[in-house]
Protein backbone atom coordinates (compact mmCIF):
# COMPACT_ATOMS: atom_id res chain seq x y z
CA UNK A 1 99.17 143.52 83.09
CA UNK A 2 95.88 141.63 83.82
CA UNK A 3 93.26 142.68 81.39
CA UNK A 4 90.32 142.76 84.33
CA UNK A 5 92.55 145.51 85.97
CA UNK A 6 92.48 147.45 82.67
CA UNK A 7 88.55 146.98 82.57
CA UNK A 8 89.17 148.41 86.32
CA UNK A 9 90.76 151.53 85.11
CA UNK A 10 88.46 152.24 82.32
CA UNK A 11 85.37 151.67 84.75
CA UNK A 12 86.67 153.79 86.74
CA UNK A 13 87.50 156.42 83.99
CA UNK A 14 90.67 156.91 85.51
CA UNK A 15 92.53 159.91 83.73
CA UNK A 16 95.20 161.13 85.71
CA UNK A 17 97.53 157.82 87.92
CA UNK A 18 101.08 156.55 89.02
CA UNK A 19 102.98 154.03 88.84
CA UNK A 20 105.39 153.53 91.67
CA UNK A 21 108.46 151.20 90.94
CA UNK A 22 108.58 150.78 86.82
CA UNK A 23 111.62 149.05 85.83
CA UNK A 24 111.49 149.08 81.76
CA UNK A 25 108.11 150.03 81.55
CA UNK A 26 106.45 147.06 80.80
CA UNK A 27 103.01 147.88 82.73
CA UNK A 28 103.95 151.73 82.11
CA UNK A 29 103.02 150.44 77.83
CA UNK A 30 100.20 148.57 78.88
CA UNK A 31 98.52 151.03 81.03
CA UNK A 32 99.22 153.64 78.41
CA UNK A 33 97.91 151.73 75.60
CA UNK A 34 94.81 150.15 76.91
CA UNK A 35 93.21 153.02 78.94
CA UNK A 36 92.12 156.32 78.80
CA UNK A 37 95.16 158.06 80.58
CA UNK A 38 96.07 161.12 79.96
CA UNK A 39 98.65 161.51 82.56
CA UNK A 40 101.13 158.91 83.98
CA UNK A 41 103.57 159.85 86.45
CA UNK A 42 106.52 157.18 86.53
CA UNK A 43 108.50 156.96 89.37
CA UNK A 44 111.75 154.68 89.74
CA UNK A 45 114.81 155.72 91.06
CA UNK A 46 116.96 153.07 89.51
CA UNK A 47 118.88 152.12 92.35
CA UNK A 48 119.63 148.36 92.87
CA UNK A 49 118.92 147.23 96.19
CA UNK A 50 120.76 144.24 98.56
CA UNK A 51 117.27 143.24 99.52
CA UNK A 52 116.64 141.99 95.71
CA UNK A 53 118.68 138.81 94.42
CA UNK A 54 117.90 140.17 90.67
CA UNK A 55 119.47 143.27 91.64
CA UNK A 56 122.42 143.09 93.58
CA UNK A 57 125.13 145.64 93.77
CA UNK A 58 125.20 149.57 93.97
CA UNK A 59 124.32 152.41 91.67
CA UNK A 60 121.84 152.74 89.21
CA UNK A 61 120.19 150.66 86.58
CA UNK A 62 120.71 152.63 83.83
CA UNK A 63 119.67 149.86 81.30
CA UNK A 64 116.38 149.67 83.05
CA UNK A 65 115.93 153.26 82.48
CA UNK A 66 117.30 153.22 79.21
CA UNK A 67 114.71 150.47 78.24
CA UNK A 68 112.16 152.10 79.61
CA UNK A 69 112.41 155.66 77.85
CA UNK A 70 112.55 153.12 74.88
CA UNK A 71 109.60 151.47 75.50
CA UNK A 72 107.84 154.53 76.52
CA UNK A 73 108.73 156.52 73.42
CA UNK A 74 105.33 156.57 71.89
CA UNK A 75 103.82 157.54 74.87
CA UNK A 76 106.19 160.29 76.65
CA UNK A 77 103.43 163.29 75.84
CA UNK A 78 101.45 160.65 78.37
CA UNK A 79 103.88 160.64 81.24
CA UNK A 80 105.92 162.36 83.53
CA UNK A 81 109.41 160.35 84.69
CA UNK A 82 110.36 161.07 88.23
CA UNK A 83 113.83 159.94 88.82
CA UNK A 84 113.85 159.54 92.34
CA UNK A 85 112.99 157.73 95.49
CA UNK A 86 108.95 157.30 96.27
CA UNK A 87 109.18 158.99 98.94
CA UNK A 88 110.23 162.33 97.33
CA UNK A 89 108.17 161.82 94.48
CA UNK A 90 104.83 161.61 96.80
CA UNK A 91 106.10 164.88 98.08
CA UNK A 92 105.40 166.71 94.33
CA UNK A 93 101.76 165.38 94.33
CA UNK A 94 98.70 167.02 95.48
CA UNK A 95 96.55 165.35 97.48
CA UNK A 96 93.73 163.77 95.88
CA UNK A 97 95.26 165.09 92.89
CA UNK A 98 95.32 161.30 91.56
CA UNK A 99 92.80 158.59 90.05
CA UNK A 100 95.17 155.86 90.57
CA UNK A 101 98.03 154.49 92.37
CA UNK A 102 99.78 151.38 91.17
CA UNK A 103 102.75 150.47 93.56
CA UNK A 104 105.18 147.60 92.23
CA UNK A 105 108.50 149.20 93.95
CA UNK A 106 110.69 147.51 96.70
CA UNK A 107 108.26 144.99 97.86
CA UNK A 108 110.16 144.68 101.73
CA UNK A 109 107.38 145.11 104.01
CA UNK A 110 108.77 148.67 105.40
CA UNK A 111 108.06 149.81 102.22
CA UNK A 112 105.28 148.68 100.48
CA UNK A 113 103.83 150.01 103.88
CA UNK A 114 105.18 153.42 103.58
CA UNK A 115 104.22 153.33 99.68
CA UNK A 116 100.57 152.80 100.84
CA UNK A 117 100.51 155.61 103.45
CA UNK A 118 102.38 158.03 101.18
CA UNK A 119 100.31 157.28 98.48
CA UNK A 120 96.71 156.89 99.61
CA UNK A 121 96.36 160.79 100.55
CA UNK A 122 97.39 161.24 96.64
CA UNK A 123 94.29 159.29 95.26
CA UNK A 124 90.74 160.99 95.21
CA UNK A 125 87.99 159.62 97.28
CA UNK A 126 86.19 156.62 95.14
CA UNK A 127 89.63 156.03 93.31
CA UNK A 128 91.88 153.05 93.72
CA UNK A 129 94.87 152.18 95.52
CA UNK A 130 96.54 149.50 93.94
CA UNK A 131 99.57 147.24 93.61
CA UNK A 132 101.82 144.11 92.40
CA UNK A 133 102.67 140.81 93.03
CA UNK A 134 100.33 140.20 96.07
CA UNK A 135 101.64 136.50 97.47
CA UNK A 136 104.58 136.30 95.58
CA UNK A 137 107.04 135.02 96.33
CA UNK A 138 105.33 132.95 98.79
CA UNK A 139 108.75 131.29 100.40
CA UNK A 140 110.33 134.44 101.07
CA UNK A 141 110.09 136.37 103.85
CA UNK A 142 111.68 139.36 103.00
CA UNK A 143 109.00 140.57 100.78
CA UNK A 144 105.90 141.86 102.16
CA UNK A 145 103.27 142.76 99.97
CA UNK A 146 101.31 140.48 101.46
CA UNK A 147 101.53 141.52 105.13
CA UNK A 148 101.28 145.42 104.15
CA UNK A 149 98.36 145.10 102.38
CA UNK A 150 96.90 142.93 104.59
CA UNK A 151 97.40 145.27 107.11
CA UNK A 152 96.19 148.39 105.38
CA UNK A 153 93.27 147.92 103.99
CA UNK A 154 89.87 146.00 105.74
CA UNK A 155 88.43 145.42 101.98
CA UNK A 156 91.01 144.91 99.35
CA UNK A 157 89.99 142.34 96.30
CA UNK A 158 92.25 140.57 94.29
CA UNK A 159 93.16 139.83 90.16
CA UNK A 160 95.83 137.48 90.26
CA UNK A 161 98.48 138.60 92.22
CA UNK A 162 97.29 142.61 91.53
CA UNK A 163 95.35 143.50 94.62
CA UNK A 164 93.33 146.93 94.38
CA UNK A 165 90.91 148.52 96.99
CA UNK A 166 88.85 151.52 96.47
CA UNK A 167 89.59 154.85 98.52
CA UNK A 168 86.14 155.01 100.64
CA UNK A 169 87.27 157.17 103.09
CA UNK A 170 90.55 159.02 104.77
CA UNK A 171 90.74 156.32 108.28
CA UNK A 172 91.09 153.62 105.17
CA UNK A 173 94.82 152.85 106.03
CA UNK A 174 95.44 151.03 108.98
């Protein structure tokens, strides 16, 4: 995790996020250790997906999710694990109930879009919307990070290939 998005967070005196898509919890550890949140929802389904070389095949990735409860140990008073699809997470959180969003789950363009307009309604006004792996991988077509965010947001900024914009207002998604 970038260390200007941490300063981000802790600007922002964000408190209360989620992280959509976690895998072993890599940036779940970092955003735990290095901010001031009290509250982390984690959502990842662990379902491998055709659309993912890495992850070929069916059923679930239960040494992701093994490795992250491991890596997460320390920090489980912290965070609340929903096992499921975004889409029926986003369904359990209040509106502007949310400081952050952080969405790093199936990067195909249908559903970083849908993350964005599921998630957006979840984050406070002034907070920040927020994602992975902007640009990447730039030969490949079937991820579309890029093209949603594009599309969503008129002002987004960029740190590295995390891109972030700040919730000014309810029209903000495209």
């Amino acid at each position: 995790m970038n260390k200007e998005y941490i300063t981000l967070l802790n600007r922002h005196s964000c408190k209360v996020g989620a992280e959509i898509g976690v895998l072993g919890g890599v940036t779940s550890v970092n955003l735990l250790k290095n901010t001031q949140i009290e509250k982390l929802y984690c959502v990842d389904p662990w379902i491998s997906y055709n659309e993912y070389p890495d992850y070929t095949g069916e059923g679930v990735l239960t040494d992701y999710r093994e490795l992250f409860l491991k890596n997460t140990d320390l920090y489980k008073n912290r965070i609340e694990v929903l096992v499921m699809y975004s889409s029926e997470a986003a369904k359990l959180i209040p509106d502007k109930s949310l400081d952050f969003v952080f969405i790093d789950a199936n990067h195909t363009y249908p559903y970083v879009k849908q993350d964005i307009e599921l998630w957006m309604p979840k984050v406070k006004l002034s907070g920040i919307v927020s994602g992975h792996d902007y640009g990447f991988p730039r030969t490949s077509k079937k991820y579309g990070v890029t093209m949603a965010v594009k599309e969503a947001f008129k002002n987004f900024k960029l740190i590295g290939s995390v891109w972030y914009a700040i919730k000014e207002n309810q029209e903000e998604v495209g």
